[in-house]
PDB file of N, CA and C in Angstrom:
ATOM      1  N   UNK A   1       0.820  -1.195   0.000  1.00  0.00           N
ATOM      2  CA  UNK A   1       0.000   0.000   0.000  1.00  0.00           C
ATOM      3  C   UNK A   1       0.866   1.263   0.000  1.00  0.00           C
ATOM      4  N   UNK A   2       1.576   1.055   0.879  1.00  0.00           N
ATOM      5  CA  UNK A   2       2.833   2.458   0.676  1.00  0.00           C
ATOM      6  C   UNK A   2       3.406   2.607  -0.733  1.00  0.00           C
ATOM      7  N   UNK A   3       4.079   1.904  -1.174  1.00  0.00           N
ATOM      8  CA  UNK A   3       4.512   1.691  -2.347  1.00  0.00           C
ATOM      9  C   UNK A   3       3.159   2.699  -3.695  1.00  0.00           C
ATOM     10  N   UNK A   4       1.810   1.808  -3.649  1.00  0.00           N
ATOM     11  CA  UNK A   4       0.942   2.473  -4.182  1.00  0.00           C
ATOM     12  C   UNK A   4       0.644   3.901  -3.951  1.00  0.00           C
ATOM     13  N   UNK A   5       0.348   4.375  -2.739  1.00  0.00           N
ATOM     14  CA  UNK A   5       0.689   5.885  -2.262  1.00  0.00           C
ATOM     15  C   UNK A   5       1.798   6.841  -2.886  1.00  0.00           C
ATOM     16  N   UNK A   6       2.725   6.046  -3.093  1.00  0.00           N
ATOM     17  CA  UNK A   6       4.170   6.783  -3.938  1.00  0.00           C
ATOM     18  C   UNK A   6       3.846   7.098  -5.169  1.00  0.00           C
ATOM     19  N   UNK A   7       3.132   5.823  -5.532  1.00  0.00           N
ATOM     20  CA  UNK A   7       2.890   6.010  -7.514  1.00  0.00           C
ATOM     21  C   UNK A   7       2.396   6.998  -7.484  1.00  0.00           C
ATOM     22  N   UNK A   8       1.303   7.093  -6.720  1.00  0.00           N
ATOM     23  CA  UNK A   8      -0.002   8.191  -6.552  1.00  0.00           C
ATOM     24  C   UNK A   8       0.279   9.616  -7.003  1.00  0.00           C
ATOM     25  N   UNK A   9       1.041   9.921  -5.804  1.00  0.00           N
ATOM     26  CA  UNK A   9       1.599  10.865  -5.822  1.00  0.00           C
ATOM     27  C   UNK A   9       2.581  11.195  -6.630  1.00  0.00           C
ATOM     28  N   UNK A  10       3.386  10.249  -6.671  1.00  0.00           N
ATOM     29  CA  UNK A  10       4.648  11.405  -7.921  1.00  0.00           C
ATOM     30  C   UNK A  10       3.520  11.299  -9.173  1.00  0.00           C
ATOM     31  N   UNK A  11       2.660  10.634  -9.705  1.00  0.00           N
ATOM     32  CA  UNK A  11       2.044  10.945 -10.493  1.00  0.00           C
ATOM     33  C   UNK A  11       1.451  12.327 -10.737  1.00  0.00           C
ATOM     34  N   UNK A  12       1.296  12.228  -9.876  1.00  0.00           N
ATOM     35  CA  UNK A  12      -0.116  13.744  -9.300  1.00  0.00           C
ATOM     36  C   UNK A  12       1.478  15.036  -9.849  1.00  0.00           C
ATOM     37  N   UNK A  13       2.346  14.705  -8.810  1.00  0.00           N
ATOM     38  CA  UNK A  13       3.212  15.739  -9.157  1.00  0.00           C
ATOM     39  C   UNK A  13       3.775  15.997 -10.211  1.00  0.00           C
ATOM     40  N   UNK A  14       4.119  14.971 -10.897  1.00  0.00           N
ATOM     41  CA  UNK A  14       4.352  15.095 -12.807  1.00  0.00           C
ATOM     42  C   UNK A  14       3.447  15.864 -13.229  1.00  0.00           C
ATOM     43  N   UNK A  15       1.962  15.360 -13.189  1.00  0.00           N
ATOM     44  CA  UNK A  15       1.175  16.092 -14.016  1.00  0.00           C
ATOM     45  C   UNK A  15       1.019  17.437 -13.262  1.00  0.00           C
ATOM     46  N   UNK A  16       1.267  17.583 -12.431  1.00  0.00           N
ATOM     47  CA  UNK A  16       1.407  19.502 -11.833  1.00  0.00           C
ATOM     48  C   UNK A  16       2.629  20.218 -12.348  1.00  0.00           C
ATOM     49  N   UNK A  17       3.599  19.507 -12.530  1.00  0.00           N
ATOM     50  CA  UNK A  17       5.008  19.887 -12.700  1.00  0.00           C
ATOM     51  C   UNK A  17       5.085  20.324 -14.333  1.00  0.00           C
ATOM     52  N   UNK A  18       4.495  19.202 -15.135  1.00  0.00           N
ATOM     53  CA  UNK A  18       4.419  19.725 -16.338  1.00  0.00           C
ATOM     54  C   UNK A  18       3.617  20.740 -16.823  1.00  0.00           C
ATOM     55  N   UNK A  19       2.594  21.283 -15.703  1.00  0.00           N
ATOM     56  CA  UNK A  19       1.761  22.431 -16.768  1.00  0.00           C
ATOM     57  C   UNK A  19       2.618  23.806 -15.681  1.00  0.00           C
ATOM     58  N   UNK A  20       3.147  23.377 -14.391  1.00  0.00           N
ATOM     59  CA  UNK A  20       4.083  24.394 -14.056  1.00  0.00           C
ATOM     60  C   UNK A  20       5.341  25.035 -14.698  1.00  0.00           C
ATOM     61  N   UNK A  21       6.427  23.815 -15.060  1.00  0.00           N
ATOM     62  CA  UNK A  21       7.440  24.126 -15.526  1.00  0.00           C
ATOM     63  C   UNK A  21       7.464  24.288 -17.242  1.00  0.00           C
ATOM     64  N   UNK A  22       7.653  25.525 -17.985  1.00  0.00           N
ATOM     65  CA  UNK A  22       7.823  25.799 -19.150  1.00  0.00           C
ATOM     66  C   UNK A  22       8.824  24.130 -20.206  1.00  0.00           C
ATOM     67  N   UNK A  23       9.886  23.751 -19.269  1.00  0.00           N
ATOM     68  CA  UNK A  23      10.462  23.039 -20.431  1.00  0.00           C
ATOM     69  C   UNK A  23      10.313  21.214 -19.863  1.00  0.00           C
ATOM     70  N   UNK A  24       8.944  21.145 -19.182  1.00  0.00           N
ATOM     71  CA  UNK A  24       8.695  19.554 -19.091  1.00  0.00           C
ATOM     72  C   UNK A  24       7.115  19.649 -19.479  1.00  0.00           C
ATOM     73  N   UNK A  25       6.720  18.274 -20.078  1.00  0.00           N
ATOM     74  CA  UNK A  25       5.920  18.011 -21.426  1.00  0.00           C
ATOM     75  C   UNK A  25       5.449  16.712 -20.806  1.00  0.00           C
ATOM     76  N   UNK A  26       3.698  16.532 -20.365  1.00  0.00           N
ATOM     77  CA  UNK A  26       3.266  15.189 -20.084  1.00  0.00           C
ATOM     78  C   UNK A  26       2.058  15.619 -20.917  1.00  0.00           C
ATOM     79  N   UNK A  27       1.605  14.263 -21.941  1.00  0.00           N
ATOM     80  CA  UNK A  27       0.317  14.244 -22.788  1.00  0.00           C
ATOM     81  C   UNK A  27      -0.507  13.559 -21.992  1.00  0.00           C
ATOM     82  N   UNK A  28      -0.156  12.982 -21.067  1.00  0.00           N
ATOM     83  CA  UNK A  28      -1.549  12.781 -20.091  1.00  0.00           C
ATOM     84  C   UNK A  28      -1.423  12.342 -19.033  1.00  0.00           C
ATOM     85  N   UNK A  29      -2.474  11.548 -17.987  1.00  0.00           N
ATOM     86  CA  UNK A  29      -2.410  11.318 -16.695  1.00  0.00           C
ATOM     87  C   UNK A  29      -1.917   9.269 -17.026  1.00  0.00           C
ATOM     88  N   UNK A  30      -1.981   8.838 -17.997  1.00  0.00           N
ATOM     89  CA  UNK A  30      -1.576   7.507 -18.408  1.00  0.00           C
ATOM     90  C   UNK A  30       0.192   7.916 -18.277  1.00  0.00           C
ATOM     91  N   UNK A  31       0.468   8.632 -19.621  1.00  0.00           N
ATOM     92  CA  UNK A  31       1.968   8.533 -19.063  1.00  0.00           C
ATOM     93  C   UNK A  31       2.783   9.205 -18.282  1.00  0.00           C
ATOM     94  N   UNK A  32       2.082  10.011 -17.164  1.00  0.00           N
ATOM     95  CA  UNK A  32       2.545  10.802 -16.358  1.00  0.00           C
ATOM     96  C   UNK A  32       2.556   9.523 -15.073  1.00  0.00           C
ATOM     97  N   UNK A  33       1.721   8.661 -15.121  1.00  0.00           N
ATOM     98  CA  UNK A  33       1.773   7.091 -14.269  1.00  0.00           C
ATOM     99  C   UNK A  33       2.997   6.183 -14.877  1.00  0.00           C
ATOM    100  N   UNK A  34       3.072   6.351 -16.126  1.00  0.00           N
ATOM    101  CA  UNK A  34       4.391   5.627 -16.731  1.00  0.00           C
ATOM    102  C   UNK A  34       5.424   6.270 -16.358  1.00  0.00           C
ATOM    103  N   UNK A  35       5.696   7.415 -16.567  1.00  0.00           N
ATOM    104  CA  UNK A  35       6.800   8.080 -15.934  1.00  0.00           C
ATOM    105  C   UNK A  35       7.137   8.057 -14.523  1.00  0.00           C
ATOM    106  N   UNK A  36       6.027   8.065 -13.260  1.00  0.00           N
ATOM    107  CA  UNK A  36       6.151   7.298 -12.211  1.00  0.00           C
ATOM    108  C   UNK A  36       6.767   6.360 -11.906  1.00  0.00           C
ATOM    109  N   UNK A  37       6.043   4.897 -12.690  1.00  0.00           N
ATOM    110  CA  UNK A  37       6.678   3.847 -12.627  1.00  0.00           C
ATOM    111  C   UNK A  37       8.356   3.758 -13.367  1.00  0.00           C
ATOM    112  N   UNK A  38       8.741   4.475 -14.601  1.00  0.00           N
ATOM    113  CA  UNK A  38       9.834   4.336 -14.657  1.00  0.00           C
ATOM    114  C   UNK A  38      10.836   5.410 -14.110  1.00  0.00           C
ATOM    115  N   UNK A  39      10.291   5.706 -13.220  1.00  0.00           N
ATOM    116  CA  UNK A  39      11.246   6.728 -12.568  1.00  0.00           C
ATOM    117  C   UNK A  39      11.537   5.927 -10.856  1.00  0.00           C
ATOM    118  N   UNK A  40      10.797   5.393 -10.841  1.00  0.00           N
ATOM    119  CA  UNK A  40      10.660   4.935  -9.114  1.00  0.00           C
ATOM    120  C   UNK A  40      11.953   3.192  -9.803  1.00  0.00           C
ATOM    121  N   UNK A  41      12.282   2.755 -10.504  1.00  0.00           N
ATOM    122  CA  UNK A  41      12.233   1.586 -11.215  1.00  0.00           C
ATOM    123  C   UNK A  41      14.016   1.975 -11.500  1.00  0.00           C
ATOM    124  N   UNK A  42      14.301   3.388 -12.665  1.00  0.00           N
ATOM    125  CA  UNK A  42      15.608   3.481 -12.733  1.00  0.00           C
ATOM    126  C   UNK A  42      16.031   3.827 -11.055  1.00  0.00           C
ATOM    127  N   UNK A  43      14.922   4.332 -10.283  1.00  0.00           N
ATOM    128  CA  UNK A  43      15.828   4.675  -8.912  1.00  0.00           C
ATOM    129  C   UNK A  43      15.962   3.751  -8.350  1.00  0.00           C
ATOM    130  N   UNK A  44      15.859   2.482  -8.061  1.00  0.00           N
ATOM    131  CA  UNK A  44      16.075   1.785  -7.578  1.00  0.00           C
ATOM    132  C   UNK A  44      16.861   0.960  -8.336  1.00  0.00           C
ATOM    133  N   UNK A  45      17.226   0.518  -9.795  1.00  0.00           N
ATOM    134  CA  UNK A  45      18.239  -0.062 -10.554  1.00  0.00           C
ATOM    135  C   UNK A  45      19.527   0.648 -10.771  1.00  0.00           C
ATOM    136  N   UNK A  46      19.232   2.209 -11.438  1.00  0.00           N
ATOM    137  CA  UNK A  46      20.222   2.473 -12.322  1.00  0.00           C
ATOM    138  C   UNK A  46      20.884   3.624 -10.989  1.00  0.00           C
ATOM    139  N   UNK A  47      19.905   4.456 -10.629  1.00  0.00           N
ATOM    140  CA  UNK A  47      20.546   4.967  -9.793  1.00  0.00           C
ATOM    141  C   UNK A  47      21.592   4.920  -8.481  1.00  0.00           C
ATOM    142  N   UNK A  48      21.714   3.664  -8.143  1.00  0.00           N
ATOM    143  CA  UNK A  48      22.905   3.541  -7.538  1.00  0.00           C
ATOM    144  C   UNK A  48      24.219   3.067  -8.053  1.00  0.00           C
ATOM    145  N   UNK A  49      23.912   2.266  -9.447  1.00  0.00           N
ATOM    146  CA  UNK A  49      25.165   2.278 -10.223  1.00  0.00           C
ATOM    147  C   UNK A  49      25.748   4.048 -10.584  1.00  0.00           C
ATOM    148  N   UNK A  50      24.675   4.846 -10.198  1.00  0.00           N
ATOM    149  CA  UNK A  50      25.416   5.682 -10.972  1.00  0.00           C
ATOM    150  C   UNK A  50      26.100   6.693  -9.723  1.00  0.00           C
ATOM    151  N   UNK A  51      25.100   6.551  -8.917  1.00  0.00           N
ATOM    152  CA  UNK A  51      26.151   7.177  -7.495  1.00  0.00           C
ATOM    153  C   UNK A  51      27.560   6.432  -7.331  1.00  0.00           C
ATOM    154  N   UNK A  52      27.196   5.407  -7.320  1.00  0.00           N
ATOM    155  CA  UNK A  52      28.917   4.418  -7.127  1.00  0.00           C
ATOM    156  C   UNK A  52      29.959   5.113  -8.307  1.00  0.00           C
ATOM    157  N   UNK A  53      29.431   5.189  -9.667  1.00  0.00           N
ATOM    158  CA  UNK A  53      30.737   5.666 -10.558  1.00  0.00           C
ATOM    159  C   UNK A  53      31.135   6.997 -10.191  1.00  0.00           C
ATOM    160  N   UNK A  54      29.897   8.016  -9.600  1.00  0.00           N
ATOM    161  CA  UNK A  54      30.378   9.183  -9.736  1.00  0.00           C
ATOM    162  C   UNK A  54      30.749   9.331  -8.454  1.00  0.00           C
ATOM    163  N   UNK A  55      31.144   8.907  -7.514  1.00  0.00           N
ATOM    164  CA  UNK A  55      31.366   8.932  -5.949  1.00  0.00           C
ATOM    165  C   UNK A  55      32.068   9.677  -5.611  1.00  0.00           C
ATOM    166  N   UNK A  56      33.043  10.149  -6.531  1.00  0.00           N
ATOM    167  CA  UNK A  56      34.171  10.757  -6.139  1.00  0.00           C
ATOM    168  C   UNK A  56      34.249  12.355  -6.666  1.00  0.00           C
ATOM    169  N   UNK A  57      33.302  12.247  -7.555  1.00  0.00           N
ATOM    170  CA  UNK A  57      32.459  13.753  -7.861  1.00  0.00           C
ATOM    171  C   UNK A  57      31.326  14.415  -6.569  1.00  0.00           C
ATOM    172  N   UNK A  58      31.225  12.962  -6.162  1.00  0.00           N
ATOM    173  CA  UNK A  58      29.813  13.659  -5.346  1.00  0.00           C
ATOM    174  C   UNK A  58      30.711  13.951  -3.742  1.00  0.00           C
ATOM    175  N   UNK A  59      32.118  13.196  -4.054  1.00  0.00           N
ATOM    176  CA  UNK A  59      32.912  13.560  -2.661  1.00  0.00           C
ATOM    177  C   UNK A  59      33.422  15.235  -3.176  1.00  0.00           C
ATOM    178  N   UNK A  60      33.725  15.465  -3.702  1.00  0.00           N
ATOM    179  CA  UNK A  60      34.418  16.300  -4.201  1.00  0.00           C
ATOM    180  C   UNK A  60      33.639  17.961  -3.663  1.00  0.00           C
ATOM    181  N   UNK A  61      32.411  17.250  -4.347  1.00  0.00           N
ATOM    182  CA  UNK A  61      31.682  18.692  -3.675  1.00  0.00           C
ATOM    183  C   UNK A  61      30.146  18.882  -3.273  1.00  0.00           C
ATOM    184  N   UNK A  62      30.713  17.731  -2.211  1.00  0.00           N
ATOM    185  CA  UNK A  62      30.070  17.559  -0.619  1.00  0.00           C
ATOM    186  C   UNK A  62      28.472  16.994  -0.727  1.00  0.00           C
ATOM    187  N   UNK A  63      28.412  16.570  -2.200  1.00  0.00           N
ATOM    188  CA  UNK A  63      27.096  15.978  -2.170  1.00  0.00           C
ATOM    189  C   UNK A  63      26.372  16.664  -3.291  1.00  0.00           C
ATOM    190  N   UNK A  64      27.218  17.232  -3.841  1.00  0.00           N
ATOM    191  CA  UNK A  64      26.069  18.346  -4.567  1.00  0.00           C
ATOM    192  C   UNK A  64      25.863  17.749  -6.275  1.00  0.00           C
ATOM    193  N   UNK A  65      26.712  17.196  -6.551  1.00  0.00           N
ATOM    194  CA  UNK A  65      26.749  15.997  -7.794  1.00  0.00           C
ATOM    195  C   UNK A  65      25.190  15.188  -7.953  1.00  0.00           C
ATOM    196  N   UNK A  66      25.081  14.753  -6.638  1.00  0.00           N
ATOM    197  CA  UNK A  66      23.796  14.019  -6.621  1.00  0.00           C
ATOM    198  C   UNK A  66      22.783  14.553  -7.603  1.00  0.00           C
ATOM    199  N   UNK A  67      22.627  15.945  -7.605  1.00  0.00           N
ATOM    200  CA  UNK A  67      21.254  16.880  -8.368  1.00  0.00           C
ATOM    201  C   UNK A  67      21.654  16.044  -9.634  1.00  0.00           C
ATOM    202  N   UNK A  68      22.761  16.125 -10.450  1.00  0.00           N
ATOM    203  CA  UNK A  68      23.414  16.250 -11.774  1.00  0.00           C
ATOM    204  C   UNK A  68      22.772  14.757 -11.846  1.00  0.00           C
ATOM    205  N   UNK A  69      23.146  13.446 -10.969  1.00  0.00           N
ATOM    206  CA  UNK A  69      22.702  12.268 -10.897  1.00  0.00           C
ATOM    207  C   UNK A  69      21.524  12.239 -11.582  1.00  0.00           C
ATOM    208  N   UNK A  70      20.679  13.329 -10.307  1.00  0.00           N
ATOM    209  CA  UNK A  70      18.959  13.035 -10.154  1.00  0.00           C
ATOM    210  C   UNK A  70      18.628  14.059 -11.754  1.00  0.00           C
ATOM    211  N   UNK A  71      19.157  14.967 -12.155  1.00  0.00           N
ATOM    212  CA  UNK A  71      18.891  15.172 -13.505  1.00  0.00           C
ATOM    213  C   UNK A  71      19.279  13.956 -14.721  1.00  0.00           C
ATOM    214  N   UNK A  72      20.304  13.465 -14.548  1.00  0.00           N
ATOM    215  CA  UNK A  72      20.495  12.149 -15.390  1.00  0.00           C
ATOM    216  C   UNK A  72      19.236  10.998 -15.301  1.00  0.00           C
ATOM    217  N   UNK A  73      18.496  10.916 -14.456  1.00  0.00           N
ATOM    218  CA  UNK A  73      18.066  10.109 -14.589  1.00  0.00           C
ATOM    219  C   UNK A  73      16.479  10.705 -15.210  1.00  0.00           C
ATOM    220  N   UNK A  74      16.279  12.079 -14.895  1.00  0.00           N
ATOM    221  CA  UNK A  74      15.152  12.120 -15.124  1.00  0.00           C
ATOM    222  C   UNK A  74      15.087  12.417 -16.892  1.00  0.00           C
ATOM    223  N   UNK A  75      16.065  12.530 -17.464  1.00  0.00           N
ATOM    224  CA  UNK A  75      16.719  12.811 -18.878  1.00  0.00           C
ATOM    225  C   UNK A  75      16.370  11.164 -19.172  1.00  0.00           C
ATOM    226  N   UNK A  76      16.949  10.364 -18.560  1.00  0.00           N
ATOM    227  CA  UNK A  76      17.042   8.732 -18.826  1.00  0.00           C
ATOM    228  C   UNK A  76      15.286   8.217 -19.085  1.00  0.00           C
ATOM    229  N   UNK A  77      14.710   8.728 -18.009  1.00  0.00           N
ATOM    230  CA  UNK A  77      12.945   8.595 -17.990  1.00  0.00           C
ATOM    231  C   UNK A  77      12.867   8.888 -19.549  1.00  0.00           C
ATOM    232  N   UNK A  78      12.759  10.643 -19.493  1.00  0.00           N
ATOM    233  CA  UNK A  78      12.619  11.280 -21.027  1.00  0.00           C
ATOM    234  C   UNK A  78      12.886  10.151 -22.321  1.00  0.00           C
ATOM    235  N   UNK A  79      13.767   9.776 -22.359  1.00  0.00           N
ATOM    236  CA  UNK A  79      14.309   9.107 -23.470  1.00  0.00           C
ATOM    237  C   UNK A  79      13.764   7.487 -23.384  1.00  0.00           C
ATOM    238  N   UNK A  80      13.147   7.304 -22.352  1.00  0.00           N
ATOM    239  CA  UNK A  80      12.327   5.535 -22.339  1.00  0.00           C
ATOM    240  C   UNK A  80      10.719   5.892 -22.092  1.00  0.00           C
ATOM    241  N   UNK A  81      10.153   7.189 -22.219  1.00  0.00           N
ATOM    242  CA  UNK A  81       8.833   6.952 -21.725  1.00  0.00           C
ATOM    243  C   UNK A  81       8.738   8.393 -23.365  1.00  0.00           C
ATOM    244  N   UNK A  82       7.373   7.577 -23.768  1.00  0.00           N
ATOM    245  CA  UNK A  82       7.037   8.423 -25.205  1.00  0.00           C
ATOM    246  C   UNK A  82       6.497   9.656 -24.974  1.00  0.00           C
ATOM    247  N   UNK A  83       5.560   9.876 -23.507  1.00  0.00           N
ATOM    248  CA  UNK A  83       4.636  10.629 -23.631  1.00  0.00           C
ATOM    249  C   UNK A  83       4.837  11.881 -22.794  1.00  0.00           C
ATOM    250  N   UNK A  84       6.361  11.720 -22.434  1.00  0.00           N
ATOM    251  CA  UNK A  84       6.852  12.354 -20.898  1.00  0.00           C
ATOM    252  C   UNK A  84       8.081  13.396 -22.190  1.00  0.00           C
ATOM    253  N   UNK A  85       8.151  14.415 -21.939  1.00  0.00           N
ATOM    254  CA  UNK A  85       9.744  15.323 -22.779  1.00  0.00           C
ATOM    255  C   UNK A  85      10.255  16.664 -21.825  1.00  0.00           C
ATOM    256  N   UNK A  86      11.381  16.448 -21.856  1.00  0.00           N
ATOM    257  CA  UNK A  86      12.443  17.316 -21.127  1.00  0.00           C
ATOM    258  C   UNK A  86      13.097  18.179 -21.936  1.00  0.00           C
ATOM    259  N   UNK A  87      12.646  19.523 -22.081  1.00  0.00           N
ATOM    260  CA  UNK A  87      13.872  20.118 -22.950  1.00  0.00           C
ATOM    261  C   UNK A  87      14.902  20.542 -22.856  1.00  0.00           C
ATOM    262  N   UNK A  88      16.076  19.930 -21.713  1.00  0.00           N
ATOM    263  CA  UNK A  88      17.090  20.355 -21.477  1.00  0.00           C
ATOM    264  C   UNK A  88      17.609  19.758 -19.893  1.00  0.00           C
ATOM    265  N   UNK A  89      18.936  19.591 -19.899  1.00  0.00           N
ATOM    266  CA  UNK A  89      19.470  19.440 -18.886  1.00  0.00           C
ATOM    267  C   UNK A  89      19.003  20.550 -17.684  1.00  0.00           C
ATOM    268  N   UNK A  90      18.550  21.774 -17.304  1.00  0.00           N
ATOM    269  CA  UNK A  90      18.921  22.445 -16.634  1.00  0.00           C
ATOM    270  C   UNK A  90      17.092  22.657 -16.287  1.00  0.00           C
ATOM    271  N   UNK A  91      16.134  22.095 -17.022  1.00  0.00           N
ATOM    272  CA  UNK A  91      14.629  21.677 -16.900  1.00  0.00           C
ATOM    273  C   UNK A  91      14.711  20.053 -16.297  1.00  0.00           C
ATOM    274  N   UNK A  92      15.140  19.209 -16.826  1.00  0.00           N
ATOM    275  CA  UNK A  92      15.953  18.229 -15.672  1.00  0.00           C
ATOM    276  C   UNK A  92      15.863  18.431 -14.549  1.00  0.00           C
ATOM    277  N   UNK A  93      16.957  19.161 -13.914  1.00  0.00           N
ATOM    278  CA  UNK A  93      17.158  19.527 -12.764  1.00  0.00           C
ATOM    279  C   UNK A  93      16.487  20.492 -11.887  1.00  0.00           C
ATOM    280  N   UNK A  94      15.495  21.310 -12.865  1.00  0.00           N
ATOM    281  CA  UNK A  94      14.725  21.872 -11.544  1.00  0.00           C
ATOM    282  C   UNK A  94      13.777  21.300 -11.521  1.00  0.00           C
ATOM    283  N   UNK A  95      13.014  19.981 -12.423  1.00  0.00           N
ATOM    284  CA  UNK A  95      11.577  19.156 -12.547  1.00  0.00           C
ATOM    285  C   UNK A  95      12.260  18.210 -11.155  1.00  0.00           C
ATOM    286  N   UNK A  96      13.554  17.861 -11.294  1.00  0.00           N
ATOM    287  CA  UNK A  96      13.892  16.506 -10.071  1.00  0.00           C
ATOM    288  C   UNK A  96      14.424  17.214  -9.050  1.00  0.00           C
ATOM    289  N   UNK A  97      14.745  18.459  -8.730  1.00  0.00           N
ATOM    290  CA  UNK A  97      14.562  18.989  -7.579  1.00  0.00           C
ATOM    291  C   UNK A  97      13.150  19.530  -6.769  1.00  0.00           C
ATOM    292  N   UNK A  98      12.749  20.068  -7.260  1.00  0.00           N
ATOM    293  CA  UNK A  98      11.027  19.887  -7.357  1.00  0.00           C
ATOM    294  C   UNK A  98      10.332  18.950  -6.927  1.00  0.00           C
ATOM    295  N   UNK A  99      10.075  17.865  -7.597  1.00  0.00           N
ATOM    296  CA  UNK A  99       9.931  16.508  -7.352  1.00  0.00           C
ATOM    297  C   UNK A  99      10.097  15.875  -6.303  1.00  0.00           C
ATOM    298  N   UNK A 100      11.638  16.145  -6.054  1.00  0.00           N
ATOM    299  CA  UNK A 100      12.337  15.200  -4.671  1.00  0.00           C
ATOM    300  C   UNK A 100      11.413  16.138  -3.517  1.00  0.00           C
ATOM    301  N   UNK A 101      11.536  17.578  -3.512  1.00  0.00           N
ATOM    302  CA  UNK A 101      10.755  18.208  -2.249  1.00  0.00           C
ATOM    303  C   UNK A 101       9.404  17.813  -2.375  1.00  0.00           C
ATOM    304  N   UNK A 102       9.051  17.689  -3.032  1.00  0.00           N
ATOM    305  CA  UNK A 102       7.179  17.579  -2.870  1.00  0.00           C
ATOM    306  C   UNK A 102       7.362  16.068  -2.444  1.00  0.00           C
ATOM    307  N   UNK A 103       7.529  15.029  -2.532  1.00  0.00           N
ATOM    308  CA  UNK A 103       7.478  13.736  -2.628  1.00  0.00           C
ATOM    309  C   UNK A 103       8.056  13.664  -0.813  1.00  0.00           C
ATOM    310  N   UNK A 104       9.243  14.475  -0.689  1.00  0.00           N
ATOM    311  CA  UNK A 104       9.420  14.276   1.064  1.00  0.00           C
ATOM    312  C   UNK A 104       9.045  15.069   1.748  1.00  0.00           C
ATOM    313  N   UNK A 105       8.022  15.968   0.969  1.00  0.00           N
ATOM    314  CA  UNK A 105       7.081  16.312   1.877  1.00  0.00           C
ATOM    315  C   UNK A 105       5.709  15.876   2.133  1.00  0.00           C
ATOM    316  N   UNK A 106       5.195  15.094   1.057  1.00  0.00           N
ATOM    317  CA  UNK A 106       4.292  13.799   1.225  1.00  0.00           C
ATOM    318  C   UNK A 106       4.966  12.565   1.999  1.00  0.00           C
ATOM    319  N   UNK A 107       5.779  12.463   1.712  1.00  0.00           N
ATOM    320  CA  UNK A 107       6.858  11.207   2.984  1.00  0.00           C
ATOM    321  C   UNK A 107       6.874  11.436   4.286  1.00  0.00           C
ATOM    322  N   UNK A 108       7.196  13.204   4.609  1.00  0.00           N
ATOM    323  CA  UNK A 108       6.869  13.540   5.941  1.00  0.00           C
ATOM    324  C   UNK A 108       5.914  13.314   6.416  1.00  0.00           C
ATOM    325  N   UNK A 109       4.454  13.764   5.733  1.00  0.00           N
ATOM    326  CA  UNK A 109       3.219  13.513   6.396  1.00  0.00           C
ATOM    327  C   UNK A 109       2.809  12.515   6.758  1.00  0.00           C
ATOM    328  N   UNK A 110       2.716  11.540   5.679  1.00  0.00           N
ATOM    329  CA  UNK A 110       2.133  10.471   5.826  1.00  0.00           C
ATOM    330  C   UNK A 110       3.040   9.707   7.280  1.00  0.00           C
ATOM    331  N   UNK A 111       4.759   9.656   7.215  1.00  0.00           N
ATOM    332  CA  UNK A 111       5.243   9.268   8.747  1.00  0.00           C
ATOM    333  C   UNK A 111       4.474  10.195   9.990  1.00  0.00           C
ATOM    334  N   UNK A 112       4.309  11.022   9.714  1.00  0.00           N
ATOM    335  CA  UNK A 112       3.689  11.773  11.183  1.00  0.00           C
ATOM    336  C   UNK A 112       2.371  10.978  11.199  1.00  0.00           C
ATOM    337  N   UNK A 113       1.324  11.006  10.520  1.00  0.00           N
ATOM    338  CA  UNK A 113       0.244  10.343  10.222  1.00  0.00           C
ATOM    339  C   UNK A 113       0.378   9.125  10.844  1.00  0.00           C
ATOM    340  N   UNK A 114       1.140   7.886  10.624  1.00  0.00           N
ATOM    341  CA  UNK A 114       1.324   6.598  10.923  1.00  0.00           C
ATOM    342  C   UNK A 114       1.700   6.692  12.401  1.00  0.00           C
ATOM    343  N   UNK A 115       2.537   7.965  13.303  1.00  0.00           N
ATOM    344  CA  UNK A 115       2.809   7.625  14.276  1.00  0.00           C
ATOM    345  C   UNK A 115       2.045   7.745  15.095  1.00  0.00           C
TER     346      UNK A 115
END
């Protein structure tokens, strides 16, 4: 059920994110759920191969690499989901910074909620 709650929501937030942000592009609430699922899917596959290669970038300066990560991957979504488009690295990164806050701030609640 948690798991389902997640889809939910980053769904919800894609499709807010795209009529917010000028350079991200969802044709509907179907692949704004696909983009969910393959975004929750590279984070848990691809995204830690890719923290491990860049480790020493993300030592370098103190963590802050990670964004560049979390834009790589949401570029990676772009390019495997038809209905989802990114126009640029730097729309990337403010759609998955964005993203990450709204999502742990639905994470927050729902833990206060449960306790």
């Amino acid at each position: 059920m948690k798991t389902l709650k997640k889809i939910f929501f980053t769904t919800i937030f894609v499709l807010l994110l795209s009529y917010l942000l000028p350079g991200v592009a969802v044709t509907g609430w179907m692949a704004a759920l696909l983009v969910a699922l393959v975004l929750g899917l590279l984070n848990i596959f691809v995204k830690p191969i890719l923290v491990l290669f860049t480790l020493p970038a993300t030592i370098l300066t103190l963590g802050l690499f990670l964004l560049v990560v979390n834009a790589i991957i949401i570029m990676l979504c772009d390019a495997l989901v038809s209905g989802f488009a990114v126009s640029g690295f730097w729309s990337a990164l403010l759609f998955s910074v964005i993203l990450s806050f709204c999502q742990s701030l639905v994470s927050g609640v729902s833990e206060k909620e449960n306790s």
